[in-house]
C-alpha atoms as a PDB file:
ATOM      1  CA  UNK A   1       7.329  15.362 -10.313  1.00  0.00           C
ATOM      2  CA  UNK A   2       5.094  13.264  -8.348  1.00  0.00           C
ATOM      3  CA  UNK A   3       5.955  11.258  -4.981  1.00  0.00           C
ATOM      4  CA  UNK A   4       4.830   8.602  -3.174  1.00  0.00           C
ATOM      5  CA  UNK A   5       5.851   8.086   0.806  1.00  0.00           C
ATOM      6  CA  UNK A   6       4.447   5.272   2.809  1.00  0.00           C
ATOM      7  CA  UNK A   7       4.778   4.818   6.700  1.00  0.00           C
ATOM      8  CA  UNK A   8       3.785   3.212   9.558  1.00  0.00           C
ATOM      9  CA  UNK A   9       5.839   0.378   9.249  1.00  0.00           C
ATOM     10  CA  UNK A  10       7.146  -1.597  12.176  1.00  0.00           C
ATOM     11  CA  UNK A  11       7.739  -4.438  14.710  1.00  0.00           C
ATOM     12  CA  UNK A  12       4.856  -6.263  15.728  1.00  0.00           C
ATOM     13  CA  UNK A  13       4.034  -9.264  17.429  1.00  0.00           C
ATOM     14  CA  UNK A  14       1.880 -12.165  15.655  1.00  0.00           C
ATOM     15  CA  UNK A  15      -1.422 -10.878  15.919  1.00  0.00           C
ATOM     16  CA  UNK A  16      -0.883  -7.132  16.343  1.00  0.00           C
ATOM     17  CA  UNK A  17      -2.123  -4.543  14.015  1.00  0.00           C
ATOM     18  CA  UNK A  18      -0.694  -2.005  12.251  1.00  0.00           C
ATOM     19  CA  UNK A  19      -1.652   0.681   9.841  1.00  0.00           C
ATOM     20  CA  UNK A  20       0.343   1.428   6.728  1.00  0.00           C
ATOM     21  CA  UNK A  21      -0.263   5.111   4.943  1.00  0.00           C
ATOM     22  CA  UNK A  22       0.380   6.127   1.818  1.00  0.00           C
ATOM     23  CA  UNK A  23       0.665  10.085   0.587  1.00  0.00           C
ATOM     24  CA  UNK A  24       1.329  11.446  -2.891  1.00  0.00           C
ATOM     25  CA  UNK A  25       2.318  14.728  -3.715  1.00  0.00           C
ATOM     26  CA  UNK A  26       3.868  17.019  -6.698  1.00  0.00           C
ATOM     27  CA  UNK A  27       1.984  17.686  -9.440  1.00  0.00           C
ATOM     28  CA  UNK A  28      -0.637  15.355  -9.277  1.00  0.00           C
ATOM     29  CA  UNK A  29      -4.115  15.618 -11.134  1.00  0.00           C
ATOM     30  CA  UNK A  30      -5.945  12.790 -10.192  1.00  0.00           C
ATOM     31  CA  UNK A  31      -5.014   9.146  -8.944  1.00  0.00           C
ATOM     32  CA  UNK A  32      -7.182   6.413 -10.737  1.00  0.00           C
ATOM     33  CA  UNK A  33      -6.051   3.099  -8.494  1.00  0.00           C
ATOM     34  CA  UNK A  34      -4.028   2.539  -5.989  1.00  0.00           C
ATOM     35  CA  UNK A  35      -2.561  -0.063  -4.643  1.00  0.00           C
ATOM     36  CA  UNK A  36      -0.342  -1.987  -1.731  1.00  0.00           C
ATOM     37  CA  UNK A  37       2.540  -4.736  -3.194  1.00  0.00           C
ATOM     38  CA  UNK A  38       4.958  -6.477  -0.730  1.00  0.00           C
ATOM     39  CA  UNK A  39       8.305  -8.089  -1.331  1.00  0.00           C
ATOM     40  CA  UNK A  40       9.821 -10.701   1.507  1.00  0.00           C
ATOM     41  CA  UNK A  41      13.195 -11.657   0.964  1.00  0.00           C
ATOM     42  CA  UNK A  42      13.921 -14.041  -1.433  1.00  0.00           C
ATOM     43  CA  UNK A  43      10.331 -13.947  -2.996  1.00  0.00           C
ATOM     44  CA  UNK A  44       8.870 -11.907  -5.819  1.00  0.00           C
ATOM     45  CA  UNK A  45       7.003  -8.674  -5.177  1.00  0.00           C
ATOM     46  CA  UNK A  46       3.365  -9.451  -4.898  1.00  0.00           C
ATOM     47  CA  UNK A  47       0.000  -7.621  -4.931  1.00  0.00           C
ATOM     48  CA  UNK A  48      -1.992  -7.214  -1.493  1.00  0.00           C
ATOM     49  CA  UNK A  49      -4.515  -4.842  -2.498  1.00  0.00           C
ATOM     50  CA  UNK A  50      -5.672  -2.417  -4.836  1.00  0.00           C
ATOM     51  CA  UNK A  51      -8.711   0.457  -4.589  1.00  0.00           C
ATOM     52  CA  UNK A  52      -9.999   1.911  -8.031  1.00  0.00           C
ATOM     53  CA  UNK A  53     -11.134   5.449  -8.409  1.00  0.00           C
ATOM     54  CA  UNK A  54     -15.223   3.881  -8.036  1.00  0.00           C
ATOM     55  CA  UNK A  55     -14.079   2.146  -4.520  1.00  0.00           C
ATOM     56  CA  UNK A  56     -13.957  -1.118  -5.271  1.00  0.00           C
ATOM     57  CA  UNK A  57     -11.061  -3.399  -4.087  1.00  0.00           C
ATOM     58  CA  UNK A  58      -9.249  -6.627  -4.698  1.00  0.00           C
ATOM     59  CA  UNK A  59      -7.150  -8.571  -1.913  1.00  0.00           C
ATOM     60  CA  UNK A  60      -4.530 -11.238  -2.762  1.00  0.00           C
ATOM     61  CA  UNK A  61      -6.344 -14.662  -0.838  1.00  0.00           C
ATOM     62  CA  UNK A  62      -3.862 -14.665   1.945  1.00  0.00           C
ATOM     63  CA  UNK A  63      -4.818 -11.166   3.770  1.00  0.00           C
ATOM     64  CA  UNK A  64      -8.497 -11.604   3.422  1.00  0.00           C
ATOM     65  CA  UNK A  65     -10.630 -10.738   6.074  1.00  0.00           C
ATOM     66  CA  UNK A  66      -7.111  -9.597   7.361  1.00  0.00           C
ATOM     67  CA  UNK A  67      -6.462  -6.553   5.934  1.00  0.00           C
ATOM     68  CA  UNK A  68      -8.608  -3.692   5.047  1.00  0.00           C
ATOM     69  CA  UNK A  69      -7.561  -0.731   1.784  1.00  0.00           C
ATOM     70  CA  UNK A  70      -9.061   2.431   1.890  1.00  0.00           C
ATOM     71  CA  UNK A  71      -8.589   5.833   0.701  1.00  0.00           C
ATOM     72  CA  UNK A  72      -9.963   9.052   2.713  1.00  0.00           C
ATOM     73  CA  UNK A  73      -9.543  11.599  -0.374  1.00  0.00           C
ATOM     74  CA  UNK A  74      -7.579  12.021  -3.592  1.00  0.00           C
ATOM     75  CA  UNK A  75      -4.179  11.721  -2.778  1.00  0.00           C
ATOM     76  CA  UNK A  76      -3.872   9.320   0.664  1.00  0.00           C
ATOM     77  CA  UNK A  77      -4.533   5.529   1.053  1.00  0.00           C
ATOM     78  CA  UNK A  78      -4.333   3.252   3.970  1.00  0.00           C
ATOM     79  CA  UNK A  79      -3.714  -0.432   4.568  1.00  0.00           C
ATOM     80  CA  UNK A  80      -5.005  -1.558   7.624  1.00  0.00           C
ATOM     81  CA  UNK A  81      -3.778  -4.904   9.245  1.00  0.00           C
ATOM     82  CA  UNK A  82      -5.070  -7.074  11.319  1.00  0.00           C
ATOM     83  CA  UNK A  83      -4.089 -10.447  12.560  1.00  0.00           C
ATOM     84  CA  UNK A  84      -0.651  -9.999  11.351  1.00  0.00           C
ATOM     85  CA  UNK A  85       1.226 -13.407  11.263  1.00  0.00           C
ATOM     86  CA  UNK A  86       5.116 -13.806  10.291  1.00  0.00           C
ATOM     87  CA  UNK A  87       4.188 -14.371   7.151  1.00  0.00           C
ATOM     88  CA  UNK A  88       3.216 -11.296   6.387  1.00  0.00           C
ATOM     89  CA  UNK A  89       6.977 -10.143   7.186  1.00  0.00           C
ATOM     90  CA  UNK A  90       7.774  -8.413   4.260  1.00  0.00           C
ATOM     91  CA  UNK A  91       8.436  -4.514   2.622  1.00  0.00           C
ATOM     92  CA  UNK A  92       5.493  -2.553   1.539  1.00  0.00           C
ATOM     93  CA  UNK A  93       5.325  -0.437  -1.374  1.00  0.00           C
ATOM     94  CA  UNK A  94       2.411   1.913  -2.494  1.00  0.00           C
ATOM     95  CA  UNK A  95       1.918   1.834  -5.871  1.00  0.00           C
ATOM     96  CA  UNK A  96      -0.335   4.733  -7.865  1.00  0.00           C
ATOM     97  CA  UNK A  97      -1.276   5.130 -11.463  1.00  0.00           C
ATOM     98  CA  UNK A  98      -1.502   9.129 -11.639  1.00  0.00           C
ATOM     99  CA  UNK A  99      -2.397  11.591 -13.851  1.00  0.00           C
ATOM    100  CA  UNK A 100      -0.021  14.687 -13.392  1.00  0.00           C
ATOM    101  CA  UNK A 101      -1.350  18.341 -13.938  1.00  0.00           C
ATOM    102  CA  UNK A 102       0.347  18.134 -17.210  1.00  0.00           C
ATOM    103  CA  UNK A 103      -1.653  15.283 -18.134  1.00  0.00           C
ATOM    104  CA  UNK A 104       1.169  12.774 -18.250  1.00  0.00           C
ATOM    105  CA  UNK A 105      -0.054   8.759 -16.776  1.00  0.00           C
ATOM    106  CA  UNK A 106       2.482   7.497 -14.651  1.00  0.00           C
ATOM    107  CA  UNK A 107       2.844   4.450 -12.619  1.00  0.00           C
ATOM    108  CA  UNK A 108       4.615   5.861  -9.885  1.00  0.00           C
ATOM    109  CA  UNK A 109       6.000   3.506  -6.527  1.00  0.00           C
ATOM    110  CA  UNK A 110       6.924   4.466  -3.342  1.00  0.00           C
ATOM    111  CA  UNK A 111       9.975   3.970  -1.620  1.00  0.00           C
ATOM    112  CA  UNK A 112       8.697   1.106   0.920  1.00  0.00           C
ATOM    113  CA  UNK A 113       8.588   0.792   4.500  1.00  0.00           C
ATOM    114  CA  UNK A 114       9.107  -2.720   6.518  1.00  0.00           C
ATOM    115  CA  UNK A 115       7.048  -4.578   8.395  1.00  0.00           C
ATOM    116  CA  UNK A 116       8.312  -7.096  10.771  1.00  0.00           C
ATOM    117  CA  UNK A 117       5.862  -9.946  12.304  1.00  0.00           C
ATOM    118  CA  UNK A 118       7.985 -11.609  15.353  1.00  0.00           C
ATOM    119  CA  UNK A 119       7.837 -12.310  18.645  1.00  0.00           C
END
């Protein structure tokens, strides 16, 4: 079994920072991309960003030069954001395609944490 928890969610005002983490754990082999999605209410879950196994990352237009993906090892990945605006009110959800010790691939999601942009 192989789990992914985020946190670091939270209230912050319009341009405030935060840092979102992401950990797996279980039986997990390797981890070839990662990624962050959001979902705001009433709107469709969306890709922010995504780091593949060589390092290299995509950002959806709207958080560029905003928000910065990076992962310090195997298993943990980090979004951070800065310049937050109430737009960018929304849940967060890691998202990992892993390879288990078994050898299974599975595109496994975490459970999501919020983050509020308000004053």
């Amino acid at each position: 079994q192989v789990q992914l928890v985020e946190s670091g969610g939270g209230l912050v005002q319009p341009g405030g920072s935060l840092t979102l983490s992401c950990a797996a754990s279980g039986s997990v082999f390797s981890i070839n991309d990662m990624g962050w999605y959001r979902q705001a209410p009433g709107k469709e879950r969306e890709l922010v960003a995504n780091i593949i196994s060589d390092g290299r990352t995509n950002y959806v237009d709207s958080v560029k030069g905003r928000f910065t993906i990076s992962r310090d090892n195997a298993k943990n990945m980090f979004l951070q954001m800065n310049s937050l605006k109430p737009e960018d009110t929304a849940v967060y959800y890691c998202n990992a395609l892993v390879v288990t010790s078994l050898g299974a691939a599975l595109r496994v999601w975490g459970q999501g944490t919020l983050v509020t942009v308000s004053s």
